[in-house]
Protein backbone atom coordinates (compact mmCIF):
# COMPACT_ATOMS: atom_id res chain seq x y z
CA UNK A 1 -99.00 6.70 9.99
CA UNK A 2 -100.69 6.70 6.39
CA UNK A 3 -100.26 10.25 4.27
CA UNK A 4 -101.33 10.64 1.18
CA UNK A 5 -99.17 13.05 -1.57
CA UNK A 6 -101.14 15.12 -4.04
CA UNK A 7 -99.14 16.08 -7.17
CA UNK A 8 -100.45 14.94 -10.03
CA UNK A 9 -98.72 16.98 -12.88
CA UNK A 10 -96.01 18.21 -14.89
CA UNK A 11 -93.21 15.65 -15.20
CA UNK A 12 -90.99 18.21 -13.68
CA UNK A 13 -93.25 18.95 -10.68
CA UNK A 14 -93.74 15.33 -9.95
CA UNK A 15 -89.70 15.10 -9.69
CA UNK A 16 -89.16 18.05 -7.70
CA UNK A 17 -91.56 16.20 -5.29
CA UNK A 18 -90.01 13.11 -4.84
CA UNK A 19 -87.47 14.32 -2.02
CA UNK A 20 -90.06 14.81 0.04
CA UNK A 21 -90.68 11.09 0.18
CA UNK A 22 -87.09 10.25 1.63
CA UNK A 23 -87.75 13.81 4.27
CA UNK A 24 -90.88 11.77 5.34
CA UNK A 25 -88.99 8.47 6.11
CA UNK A 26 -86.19 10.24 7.90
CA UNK A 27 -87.99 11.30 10.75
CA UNK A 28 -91.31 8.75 10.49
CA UNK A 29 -89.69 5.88 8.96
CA UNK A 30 -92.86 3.48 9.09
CA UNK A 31 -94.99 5.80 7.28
CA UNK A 32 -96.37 4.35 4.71
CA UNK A 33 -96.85 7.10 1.41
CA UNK A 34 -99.45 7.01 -1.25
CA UNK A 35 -99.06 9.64 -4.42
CA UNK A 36 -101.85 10.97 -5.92
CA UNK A 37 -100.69 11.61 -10.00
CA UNK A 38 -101.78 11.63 -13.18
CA UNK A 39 -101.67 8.50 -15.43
CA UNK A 40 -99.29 9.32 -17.60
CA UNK A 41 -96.78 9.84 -15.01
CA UNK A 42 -97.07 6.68 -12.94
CA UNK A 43 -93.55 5.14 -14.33
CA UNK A 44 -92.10 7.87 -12.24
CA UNK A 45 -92.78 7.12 -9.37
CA UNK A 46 -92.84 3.16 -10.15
CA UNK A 47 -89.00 4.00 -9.78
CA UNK A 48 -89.43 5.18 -5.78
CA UNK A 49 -89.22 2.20 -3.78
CA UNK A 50 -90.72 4.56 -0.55
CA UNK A 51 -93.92 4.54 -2.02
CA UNK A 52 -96.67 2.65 -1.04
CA UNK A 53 -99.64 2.88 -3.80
CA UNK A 54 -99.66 4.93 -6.50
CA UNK A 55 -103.11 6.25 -7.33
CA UNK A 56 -103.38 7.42 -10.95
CA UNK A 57 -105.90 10.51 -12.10
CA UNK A 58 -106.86 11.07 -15.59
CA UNK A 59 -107.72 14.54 -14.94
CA UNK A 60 -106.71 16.12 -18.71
CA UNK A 61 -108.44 13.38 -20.76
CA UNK A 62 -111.45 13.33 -17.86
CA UNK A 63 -111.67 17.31 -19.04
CA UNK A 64 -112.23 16.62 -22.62
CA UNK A 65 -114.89 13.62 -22.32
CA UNK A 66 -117.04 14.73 -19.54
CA UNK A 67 -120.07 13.56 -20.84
CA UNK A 68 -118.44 9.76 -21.34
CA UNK A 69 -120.00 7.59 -19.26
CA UNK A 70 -116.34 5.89 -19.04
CA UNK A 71 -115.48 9.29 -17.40
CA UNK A 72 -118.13 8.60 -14.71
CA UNK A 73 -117.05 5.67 -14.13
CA UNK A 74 -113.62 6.03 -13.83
CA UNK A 75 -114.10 9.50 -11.50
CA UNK A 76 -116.09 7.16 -9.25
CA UNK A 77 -113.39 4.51 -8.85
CA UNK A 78 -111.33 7.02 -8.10
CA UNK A 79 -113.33 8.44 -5.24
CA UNK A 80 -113.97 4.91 -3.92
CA UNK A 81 -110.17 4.43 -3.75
CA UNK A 82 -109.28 7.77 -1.91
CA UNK A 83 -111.63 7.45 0.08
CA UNK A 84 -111.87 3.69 1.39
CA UNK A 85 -108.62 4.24 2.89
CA UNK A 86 -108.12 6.88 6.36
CA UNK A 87 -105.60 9.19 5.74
CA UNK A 88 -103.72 10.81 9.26
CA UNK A 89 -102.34 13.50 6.56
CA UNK A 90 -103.23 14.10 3.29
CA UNK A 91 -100.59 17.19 1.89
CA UNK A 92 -101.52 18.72 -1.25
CA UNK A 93 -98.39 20.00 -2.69
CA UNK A 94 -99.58 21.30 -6.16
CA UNK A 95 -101.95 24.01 -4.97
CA UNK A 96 -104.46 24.54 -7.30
CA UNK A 97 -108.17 23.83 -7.75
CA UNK A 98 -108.06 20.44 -9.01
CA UNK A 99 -105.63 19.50 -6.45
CA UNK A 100 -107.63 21.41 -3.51
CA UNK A 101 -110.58 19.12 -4.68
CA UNK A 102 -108.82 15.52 -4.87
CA UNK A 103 -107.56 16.34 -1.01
CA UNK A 104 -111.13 17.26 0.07
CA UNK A 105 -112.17 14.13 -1.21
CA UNK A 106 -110.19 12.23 0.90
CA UNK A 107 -111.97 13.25 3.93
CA UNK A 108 -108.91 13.15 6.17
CA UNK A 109 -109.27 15.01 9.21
CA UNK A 110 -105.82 16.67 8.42
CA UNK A 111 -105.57 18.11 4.96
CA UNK A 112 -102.98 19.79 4.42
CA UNK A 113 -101.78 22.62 1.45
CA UNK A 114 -100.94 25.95 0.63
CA UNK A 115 -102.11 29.94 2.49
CA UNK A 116 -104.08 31.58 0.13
CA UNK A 117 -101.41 33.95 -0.92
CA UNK A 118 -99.26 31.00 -1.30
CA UNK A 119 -100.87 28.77 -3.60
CA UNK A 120 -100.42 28.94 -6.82
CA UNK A 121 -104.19 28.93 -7.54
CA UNK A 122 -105.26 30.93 -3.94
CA UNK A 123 -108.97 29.02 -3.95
CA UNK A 124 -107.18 25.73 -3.63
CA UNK A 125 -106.82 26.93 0.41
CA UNK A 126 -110.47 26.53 1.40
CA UNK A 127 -110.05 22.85 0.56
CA UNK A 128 -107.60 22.41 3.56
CA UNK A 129 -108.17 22.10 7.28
CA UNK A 130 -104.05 23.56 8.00
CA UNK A 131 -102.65 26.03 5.61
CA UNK A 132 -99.34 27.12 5.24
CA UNK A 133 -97.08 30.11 4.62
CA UNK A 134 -94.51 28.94 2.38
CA UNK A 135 -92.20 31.94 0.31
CA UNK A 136 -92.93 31.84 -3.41
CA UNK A 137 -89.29 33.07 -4.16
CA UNK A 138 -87.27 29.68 -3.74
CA UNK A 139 -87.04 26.73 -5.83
CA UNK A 140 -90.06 24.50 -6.14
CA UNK A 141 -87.92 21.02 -4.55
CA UNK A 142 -87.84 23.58 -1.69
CA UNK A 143 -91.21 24.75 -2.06
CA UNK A 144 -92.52 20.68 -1.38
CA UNK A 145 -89.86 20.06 0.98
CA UNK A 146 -91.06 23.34 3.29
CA UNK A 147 -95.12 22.25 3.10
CA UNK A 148 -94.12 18.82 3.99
CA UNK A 149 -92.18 19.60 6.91
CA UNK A 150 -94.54 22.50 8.25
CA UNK A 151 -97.30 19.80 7.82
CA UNK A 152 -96.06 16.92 9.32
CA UNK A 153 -93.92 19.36 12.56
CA UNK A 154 -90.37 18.09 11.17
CA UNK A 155 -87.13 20.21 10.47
CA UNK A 156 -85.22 19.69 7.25
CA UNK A 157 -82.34 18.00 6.82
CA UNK A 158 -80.25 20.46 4.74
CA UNK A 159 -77.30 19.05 4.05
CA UNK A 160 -79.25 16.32 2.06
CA UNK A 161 -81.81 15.84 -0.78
CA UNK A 162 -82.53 12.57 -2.41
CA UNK A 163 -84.37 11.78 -5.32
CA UNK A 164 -84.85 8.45 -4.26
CA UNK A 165 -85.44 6.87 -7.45
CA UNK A 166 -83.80 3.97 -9.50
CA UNK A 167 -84.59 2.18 -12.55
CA UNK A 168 -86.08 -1.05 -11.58
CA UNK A 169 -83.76 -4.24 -11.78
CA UNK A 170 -86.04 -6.20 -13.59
CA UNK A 171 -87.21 -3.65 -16.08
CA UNK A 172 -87.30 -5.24 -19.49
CA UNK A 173 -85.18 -3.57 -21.63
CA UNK A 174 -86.00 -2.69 -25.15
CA UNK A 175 -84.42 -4.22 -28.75
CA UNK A 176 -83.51 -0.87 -29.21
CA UNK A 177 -81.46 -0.20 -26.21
CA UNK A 178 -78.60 -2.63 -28.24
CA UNK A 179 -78.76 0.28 -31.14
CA UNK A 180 -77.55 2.87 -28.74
CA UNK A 181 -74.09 4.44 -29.92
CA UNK A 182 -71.23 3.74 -27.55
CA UNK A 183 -71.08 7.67 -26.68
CA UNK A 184 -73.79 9.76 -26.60
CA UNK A 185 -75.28 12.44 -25.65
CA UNK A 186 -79.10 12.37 -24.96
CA UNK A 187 -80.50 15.86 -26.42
CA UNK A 188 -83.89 16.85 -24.95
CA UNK A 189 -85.25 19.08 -28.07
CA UNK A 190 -88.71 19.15 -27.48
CA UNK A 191 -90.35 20.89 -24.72
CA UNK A 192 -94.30 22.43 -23.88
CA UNK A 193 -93.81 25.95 -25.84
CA UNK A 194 -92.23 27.01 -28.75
CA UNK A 195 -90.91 30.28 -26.59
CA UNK A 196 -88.60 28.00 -24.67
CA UNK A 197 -87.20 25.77 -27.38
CA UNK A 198 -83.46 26.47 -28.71
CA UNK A 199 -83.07 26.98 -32.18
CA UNK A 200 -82.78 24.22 -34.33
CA UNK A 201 -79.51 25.31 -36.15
CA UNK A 202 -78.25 25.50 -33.21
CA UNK A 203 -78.48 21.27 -32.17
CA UNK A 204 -77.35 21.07 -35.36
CA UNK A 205 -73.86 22.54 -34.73
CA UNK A 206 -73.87 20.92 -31.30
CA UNK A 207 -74.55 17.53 -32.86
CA UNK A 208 -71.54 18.53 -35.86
CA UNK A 209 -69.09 19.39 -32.95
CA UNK A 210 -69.67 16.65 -31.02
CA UNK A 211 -69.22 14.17 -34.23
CA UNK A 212 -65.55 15.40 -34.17
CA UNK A 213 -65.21 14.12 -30.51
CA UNK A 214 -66.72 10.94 -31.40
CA UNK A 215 -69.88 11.31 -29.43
CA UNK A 216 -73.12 11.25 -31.18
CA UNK A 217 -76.59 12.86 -30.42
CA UNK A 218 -79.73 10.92 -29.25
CA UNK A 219 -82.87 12.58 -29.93
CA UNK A 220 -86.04 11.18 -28.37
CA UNK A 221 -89.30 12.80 -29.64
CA UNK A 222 -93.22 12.44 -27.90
CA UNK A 223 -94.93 14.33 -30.79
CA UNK A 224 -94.94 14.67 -34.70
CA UNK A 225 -93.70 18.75 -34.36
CA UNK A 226 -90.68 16.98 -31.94
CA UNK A 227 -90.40 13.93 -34.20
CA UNK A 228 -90.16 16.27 -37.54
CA UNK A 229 -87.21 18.36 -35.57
CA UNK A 230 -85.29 15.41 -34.21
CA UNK A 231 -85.46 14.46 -37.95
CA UNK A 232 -84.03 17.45 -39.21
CA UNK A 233 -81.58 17.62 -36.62
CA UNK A 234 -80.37 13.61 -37.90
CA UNK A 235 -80.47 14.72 -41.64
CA UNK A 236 -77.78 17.24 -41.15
CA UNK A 237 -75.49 15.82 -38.59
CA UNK A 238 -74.56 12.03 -39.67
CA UNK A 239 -73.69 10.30 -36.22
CA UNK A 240 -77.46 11.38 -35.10
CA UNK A 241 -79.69 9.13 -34.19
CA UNK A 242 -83.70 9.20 -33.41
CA UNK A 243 -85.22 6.93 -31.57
CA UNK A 244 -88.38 5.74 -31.38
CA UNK A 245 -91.28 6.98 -29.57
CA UNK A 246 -90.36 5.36 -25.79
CA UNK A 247 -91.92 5.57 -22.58
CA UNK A 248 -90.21 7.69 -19.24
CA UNK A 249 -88.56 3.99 -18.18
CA UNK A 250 -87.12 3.01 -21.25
CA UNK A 251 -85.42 7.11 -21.82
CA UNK A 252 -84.78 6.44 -17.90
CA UNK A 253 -82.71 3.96 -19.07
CA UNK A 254 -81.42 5.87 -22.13
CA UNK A 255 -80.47 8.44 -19.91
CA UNK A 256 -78.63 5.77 -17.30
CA UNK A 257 -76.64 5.16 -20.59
CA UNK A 258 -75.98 8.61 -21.63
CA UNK A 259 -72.87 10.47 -21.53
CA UNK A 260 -74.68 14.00 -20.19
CA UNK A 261 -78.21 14.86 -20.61
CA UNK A 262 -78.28 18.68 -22.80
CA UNK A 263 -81.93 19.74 -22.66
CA UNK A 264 -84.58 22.90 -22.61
CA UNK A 265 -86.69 23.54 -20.25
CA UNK A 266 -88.48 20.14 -19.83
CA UNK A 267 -89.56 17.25 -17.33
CA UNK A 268 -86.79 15.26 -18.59
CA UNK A 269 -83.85 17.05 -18.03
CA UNK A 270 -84.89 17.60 -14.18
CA UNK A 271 -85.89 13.02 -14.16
CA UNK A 272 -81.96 12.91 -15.72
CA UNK A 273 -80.69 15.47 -12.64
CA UNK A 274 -82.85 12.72 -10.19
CA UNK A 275 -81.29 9.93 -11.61
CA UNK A 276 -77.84 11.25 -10.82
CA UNK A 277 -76.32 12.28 -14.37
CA UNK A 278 -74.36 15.03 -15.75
CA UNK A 279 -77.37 17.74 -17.04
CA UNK A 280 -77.07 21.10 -18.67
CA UNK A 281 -80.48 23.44 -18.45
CA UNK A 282 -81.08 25.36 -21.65
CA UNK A 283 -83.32 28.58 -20.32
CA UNK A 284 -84.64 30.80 -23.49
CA UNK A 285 -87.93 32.21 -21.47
CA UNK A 286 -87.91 31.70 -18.08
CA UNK A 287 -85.77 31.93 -14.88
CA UNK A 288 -83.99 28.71 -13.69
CA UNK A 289 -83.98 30.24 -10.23
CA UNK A 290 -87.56 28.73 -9.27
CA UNK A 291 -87.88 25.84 -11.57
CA UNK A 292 -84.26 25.10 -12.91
CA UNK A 293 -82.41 22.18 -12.61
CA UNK A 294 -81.94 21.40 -9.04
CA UNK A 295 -79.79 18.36 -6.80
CA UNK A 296 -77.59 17.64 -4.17
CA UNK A 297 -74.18 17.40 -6.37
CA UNK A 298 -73.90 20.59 -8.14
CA UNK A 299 -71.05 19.30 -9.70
CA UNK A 300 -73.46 17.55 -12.03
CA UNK A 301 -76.01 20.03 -13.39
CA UNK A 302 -75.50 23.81 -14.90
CA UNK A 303 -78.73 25.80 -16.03
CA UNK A 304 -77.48 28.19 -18.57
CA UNK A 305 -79.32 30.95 -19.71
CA UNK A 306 -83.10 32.55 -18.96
CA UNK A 307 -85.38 34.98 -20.58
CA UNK A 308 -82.53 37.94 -21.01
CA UNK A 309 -79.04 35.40 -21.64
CA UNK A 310 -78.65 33.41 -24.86
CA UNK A 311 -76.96 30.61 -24.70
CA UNK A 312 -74.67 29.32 -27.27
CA UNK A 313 -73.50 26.56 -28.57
CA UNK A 314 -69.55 26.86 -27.23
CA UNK A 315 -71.35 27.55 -23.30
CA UNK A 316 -72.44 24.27 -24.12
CA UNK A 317 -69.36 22.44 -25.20
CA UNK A 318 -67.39 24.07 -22.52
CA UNK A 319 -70.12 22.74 -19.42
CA UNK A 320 -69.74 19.36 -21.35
CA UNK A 321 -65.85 19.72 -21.39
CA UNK A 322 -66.33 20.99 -17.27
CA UNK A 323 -68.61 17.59 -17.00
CA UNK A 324 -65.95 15.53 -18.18
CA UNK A 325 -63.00 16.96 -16.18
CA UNK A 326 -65.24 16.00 -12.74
């Protein structure tokens, strides 16, 4: 059996996807997976060893240059790919427009997605040739996990969810890597709105408090507003460091090596909960009951806060303290 998996964005979508991969095997365990995602998220899923080909999308960048004849170009590789190969399933787990067009593409006799009224964007549906009623009220891992299994005529597994993904054996690792303190915690700052950032003062004190326990803050950064605060941050707390600008396996590995993970509402923090380490949630806006941090061990993640709790500093030091007594 050959399925193809449409998800082709956020970084946090993409991991709340991946136990569908290991649901799939379970019960069709010669089924060989391809993953339909955008570019800049292929190292994600170069960690999955259940996947068969990865087929990257350049959907944001093809928006802004559609008159590029490189654009044309590349659009028509990609239909050539999709569709050169005969999908039995293709399951379209994102459920909007964009997404609703790369399954039609594919031509397979069974595409798969989203009812209208449970879609995200409802016009994705008419792409689909099965469409399925899946609650809007549970967490998005379950959200994938439902489609997948009302697609495909499995049941569940429950007592088990797996990521499924590993930093590769041979991955070269970075001269910085050997600049890493001894303790650390990595401290995921940035994150796609100001509305859901925690205030800088506050990572400050964290960082301060932390010194006295001998643990210092990492700060990674992926833009000059994140690389200016991680800055800041390191100019008032002395055992800080900033790293350079890395790519999602090198801070895979960063976050292997990592104490805890203590981030906003980002990608990240949910790749850190996948790869099996301690992770708090910091929630300023929005409600960690659909798109928190979710796993198997519960022992090893705590979302604190959403758009009506602040979260403080000493909530933080006490999950960490909680972290370290497990």
């Amino acid at each position: 059996m050959r399925i193809l998996i449409i998800k082709t964005t956020s970084l946090g979508d993409v991991v709340h996807n991946l136990p569908i991969v290991a649901d799939i095997k379970k019960y069709y365990p010669n089924a060989l997976i391809d993953w339909v995602v955008e570019d800049i998220f292929v190292d994600i899923l170069s960690m999955h060893s259940g996947i068969n080909r990865i087929i990257p999308v350049a959907i944001r960048r093809w928006r802004k240059c559609l008159l590029s004849k490189q654009t044309w170009i590349e659009l028509l590789q990609f239909k050539y790919i999709i569709q050169s190969q005969k999908y039995d399933y293709v399951i379209d787990t994102q459920g909007l427009l964009k997404s609703g067009l790369i399954a039609y593409l594919s031509k397979s006799l069974n595409k798969c997605g989203y009812e209208k009224s449970s879609a995200r964007e409802s016009i994705s549906s008419i792409f689909y040739n099965h469409n399925y009623k899946v609650p809007r009220n549970i967490h998005a891992v379950m959200r994938n996990r439902k489609l997948a299994a009302l697609a495909l005529n499995y049941t569940i597994d429950n007592s088990g969810l797996n990521y499924g993904i590993n930093i590769p054996e041979n991955y070269f690792k970075s001269d910085f890597i050997k600049e890493l303190p001894s303790s650390f915690i990595l401290a995921l700052h940035g994150t796609s709105r100001d509305s859901k950032l925690w205030v800088t003062d506050q990572w400050i004190t964290l960082g301060k408090k932390l010194q006295l326990q001998g643990i210092s803050l990492v700060l990674p950064w992926g833009n000059e507003d994140e690389k200016k605060r991680a800055k800041e941050i390191a100019s008032q707390v002395a055992q800080a460091l900033v790293l350079p600008k890395v790519g999602i396996l090198s801070l895979a590995n960063i976050i292997q090596r990592s104490l805890a993970v203590v981030g906003v509402d980002t990608g990240l923090a949910h790749l850190a909960v996948a790869l099996n380490k301690p992770v708090i949630g910091i929630y300023t806006d929005t409600n960690p009951i659909l798109n928190g941090l979710y796993g198997e061990n519960k022992k090893k993640f705590k979302n604190l806060g959403d758009e009506y709790r602040k979260v403080t500093v000493q909530d933080v030091l006490n999950q960490l303290s909680d972290f370290a007594q497990k």
